[in-house]
Protein backbone atom coordinates (compact mmCIF):
# COMPACT_ATOMS: atom_id res chain seq x y z
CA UNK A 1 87.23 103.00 118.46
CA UNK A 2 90.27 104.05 120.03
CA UNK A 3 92.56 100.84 120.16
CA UNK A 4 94.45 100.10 117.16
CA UNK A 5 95.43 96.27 116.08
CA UNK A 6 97.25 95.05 113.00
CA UNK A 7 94.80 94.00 110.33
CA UNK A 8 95.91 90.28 110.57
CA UNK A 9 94.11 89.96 114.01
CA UNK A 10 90.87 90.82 112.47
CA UNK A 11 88.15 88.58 112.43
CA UNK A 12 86.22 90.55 110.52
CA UNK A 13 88.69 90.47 107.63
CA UNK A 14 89.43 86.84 108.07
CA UNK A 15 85.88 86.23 107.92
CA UNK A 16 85.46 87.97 105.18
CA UNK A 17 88.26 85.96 103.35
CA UNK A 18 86.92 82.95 104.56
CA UNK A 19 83.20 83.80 102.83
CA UNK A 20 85.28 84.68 99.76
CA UNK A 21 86.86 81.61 99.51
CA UNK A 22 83.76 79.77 100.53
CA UNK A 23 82.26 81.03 97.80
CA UNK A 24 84.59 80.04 95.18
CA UNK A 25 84.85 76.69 96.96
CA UNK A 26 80.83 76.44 96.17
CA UNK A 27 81.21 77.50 92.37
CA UNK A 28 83.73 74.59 92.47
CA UNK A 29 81.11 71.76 93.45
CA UNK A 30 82.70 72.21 97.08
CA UNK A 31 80.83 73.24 100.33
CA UNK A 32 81.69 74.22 103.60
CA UNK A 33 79.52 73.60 106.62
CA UNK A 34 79.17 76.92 109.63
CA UNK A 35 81.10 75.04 111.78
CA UNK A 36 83.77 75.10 109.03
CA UNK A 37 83.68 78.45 108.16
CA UNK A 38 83.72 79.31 111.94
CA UNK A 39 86.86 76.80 112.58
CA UNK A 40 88.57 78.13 109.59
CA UNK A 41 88.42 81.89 110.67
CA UNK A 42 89.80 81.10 113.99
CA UNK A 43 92.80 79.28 112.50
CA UNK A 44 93.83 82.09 109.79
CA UNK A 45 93.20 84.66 113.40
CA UNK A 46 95.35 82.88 115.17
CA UNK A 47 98.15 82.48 112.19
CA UNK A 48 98.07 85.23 111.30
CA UNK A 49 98.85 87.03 114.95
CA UNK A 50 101.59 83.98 115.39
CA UNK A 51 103.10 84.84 111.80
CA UNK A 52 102.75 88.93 113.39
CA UNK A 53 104.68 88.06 115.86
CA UNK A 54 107.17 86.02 114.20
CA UNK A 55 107.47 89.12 112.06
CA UNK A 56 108.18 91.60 114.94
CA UNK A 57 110.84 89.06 116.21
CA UNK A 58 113.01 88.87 113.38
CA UNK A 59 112.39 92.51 112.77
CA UNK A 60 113.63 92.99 116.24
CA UNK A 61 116.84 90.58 115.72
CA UNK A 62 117.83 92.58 112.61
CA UNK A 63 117.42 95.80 114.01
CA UNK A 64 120.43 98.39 113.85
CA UNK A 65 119.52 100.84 116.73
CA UNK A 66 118.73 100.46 120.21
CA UNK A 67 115.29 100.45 121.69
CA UNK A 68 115.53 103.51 124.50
């Protein structure tokens, strides 16, 4: 592996959170379906590269120093 992405555009560790929580959600008398799980993982991907970017924006705006 060569390429390099922030952890919050991993699947794999959204997954994994999602199986976590799916879990606990079981212990609680709750139960989530595949389709759920699958739904769910996409979401927190795609929230958290929106809240990434959101992040590099505002760390952008209150920059002191020039990009060059």
């Amino acid at each position: 592996m060569i390429d390099i992405k922030p952890w919050w555009q991993s699947k794999t560790l959204w997954g994994a959170i999602v199986t976590i929580g799916s879990a606990a959600l079981g212990l609680a008398g709750y139960e989530l379906g595949d389709a759920d799980r699958e739904a769910l993982t996409g979401l927190l991907t795609s929230l958290g590269a929106a809240l990434g970017g959101v992040i590099a924006i505002v760390g952008r705006i209150q920059a002191k120093h020039r990009i060059g």
